[in-house]
C-alpha atoms as a PDB file:
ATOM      1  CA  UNK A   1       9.366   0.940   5.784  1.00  0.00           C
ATOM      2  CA  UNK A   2       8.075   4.275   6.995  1.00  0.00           C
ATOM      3  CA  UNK A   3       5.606   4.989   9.305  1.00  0.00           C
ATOM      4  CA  UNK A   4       2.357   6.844   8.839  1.00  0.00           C
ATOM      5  CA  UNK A   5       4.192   9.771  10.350  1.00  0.00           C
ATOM      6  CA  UNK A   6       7.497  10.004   8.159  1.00  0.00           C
ATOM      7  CA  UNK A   7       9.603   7.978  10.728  1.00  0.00           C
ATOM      8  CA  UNK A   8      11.641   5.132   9.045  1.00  0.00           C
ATOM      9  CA  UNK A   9      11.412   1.820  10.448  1.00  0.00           C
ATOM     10  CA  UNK A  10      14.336  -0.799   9.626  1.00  0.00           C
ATOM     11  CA  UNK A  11      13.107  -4.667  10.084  1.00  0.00           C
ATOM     12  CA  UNK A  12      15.790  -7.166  10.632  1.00  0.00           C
ATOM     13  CA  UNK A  13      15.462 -10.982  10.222  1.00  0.00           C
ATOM     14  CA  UNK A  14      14.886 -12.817  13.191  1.00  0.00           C
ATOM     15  CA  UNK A  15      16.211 -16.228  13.059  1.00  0.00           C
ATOM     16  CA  UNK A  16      14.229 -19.446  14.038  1.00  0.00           C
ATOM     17  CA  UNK A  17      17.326 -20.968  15.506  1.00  0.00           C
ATOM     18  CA  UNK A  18      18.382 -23.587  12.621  1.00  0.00           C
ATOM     19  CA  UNK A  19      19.407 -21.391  10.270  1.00  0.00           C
ATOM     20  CA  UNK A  20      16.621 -19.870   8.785  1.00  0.00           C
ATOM     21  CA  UNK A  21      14.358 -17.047   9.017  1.00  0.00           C
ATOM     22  CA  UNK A  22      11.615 -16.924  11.334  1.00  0.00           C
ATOM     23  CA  UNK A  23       9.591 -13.474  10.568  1.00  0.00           C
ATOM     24  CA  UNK A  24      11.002  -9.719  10.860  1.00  0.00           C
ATOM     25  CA  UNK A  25      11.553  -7.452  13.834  1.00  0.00           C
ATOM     26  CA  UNK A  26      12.154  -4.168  14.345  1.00  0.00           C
ATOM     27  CA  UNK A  27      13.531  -2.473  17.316  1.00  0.00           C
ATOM     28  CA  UNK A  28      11.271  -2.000  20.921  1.00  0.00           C
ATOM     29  CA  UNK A  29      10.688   1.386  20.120  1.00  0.00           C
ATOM     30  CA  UNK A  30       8.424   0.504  17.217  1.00  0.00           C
ATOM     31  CA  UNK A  31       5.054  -0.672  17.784  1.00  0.00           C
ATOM     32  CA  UNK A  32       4.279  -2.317  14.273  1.00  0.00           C
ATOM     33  CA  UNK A  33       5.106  -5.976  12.534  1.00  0.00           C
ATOM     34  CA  UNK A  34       6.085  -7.052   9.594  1.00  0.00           C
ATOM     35  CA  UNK A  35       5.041 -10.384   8.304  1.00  0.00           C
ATOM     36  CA  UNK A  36       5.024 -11.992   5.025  1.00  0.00           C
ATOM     37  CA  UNK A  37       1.044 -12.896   4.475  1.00  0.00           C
ATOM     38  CA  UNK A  38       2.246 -14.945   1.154  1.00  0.00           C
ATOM     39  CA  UNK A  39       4.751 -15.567  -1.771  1.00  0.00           C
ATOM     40  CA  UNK A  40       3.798 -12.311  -2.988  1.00  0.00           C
ATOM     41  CA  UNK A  41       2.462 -10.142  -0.436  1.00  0.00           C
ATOM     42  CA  UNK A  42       3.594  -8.107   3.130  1.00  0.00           C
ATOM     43  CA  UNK A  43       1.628  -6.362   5.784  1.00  0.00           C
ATOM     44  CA  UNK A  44       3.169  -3.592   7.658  1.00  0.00           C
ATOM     45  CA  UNK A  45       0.868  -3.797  10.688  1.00  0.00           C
ATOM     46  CA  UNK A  46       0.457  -1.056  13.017  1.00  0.00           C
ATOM     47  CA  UNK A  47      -0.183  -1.069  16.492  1.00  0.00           C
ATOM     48  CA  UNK A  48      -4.094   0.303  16.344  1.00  0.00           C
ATOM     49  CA  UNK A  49      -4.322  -2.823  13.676  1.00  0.00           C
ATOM     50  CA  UNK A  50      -4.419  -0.706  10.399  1.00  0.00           C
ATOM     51  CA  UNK A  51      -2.704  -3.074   8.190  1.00  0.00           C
ATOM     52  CA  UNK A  52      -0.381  -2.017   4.812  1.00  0.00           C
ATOM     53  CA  UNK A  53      -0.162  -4.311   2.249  1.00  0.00           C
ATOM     54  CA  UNK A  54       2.910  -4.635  -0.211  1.00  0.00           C
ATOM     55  CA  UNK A  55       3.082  -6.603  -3.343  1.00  0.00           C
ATOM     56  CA  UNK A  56       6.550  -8.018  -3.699  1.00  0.00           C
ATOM     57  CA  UNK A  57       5.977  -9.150  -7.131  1.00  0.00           C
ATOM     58  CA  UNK A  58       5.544  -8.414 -10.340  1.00  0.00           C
ATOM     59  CA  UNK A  59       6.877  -5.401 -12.567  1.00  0.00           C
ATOM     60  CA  UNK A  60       7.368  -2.652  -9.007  1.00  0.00           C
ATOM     61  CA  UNK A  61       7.983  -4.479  -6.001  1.00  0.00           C
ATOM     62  CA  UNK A  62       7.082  -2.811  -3.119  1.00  0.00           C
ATOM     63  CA  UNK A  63       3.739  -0.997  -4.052  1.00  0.00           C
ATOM     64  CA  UNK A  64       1.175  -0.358  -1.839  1.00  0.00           C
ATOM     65  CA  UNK A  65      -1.826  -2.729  -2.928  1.00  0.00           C
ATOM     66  CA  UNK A  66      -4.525  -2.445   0.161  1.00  0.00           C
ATOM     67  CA  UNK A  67      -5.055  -0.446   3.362  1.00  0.00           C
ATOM     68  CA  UNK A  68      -7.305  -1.881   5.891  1.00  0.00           C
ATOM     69  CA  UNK A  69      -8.223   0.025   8.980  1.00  0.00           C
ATOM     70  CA  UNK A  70      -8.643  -0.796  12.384  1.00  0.00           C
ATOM     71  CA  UNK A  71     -12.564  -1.777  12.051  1.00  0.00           C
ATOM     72  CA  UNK A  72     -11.851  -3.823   9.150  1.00  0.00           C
ATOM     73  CA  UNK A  73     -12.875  -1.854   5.940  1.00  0.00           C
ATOM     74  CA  UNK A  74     -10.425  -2.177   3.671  1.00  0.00           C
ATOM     75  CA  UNK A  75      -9.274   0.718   0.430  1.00  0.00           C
ATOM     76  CA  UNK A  76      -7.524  -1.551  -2.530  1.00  0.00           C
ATOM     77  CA  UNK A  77      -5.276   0.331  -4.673  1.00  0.00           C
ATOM     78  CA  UNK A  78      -4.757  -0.816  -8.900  1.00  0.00           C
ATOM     79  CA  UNK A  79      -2.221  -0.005 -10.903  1.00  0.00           C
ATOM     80  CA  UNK A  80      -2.268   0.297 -15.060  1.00  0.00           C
ATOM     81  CA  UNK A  81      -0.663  -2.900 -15.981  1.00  0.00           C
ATOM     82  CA  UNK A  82       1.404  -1.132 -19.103  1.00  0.00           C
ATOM     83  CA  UNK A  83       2.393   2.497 -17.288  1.00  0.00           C
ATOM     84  CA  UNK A  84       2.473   0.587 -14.043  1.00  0.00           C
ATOM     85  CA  UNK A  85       0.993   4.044 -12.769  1.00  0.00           C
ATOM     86  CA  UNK A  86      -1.780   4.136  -9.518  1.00  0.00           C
ATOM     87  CA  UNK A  87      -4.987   3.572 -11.655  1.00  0.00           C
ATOM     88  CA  UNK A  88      -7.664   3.160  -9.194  1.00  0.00           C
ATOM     89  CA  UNK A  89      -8.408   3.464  -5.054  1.00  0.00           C
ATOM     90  CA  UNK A  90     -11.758   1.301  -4.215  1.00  0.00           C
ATOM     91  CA  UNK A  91     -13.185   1.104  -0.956  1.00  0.00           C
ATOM     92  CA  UNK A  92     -14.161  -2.459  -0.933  1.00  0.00           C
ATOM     93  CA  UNK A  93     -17.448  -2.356   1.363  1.00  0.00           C
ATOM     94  CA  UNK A  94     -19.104   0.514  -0.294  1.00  0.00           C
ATOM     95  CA  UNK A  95     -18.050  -0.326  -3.998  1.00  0.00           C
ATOM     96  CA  UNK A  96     -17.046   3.432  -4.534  1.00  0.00           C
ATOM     97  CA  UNK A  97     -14.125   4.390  -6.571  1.00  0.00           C
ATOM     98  CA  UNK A  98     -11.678   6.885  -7.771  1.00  0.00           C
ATOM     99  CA  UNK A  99      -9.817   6.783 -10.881  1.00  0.00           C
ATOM    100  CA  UNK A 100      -6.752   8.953 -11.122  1.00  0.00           C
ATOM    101  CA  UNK A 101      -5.712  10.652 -14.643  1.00  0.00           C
ATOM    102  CA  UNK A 102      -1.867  11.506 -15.314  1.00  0.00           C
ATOM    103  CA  UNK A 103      -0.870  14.401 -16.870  1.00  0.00           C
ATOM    104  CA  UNK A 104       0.679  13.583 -20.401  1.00  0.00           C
ATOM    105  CA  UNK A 105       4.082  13.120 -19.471  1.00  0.00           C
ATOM    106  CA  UNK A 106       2.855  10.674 -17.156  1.00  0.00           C
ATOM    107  CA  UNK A 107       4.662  12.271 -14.221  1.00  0.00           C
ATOM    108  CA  UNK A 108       2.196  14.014 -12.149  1.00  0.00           C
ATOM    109  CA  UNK A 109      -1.582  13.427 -11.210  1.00  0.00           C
ATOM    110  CA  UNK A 110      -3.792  15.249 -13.657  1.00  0.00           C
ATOM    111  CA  UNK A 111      -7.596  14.491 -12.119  1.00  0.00           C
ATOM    112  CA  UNK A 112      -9.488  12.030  -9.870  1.00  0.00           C
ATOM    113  CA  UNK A 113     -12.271  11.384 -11.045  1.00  0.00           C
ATOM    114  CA  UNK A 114     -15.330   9.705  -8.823  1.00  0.00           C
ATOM    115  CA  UNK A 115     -17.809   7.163  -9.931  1.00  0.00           C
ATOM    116  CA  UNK A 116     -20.648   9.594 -10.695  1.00  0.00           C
ATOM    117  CA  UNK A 117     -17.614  10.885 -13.020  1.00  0.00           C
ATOM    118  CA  UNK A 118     -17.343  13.875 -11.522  1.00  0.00           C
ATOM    119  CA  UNK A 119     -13.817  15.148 -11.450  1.00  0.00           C
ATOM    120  CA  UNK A 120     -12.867  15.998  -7.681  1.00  0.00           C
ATOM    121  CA  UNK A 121      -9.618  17.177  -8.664  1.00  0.00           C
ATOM    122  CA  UNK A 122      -8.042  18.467 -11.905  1.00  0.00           C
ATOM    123  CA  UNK A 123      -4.776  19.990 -11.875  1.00  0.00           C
ATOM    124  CA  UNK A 124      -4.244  20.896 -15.402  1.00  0.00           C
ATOM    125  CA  UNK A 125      -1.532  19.498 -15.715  1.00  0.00           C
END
């Protein structure tokens, strides 16, 4: 994991004391968790309770699939299901959204693109 600063944080099991795994910690110096929420998703917690959320299934384990701040409001991020390439950010209370477009080699971000369609970025790309 990394931190919203660039620092890299290693979690190590912690064991429930018959064998098995009990959660994730990481060492004192960190103030965050890591806890599995379900089958397929994490939540990198920090300490002012903004909350990362991981998908660790389908075809890219590991992508980022929601941010929710401190007060609650939460940003969900979509991917395209074929180019498995960041498709959409929503902010969930307000409905708004941004769509991103990729350039056509499919390696860089081309445009974002608000709801009103108005492009707030294009790169030319």
């Amino acid at each position: 994991m990394w931190q919203p600063g660039g620092a890299p944080v290693v979690f190590s099991p912690a064991p429930n004391g018959s064998g098995g795994v009990a959660g994730y910690v990481a060492g004192p110096w960190v103030s965050a968790t890591l806890v599995r929420e379900s089958s397929s998703v994490w939540a990198f917690t920090l300490l002012d309770g903004t909350r990362y959320r991981y998908a660790t299934a389908g075809p890219v384990p590991g992508r980022l699939v929601s941010i929710t701040n401190r007060l609650g409001y939460v940003t969900s991020l979509t991917y395209n299901s074929s180019t498995q390439r960041l498709e959409t950010i929503r902010d969930d209370d307000s409905q708004r959204t941004l769509t991103v477009g990729w350039n056509p080699a499919g390696d860089r971000v081309a445009s974002v693109t608000d709801g009103a369609n108005r492009a707030t970025v294009d790169l030319h790309l």
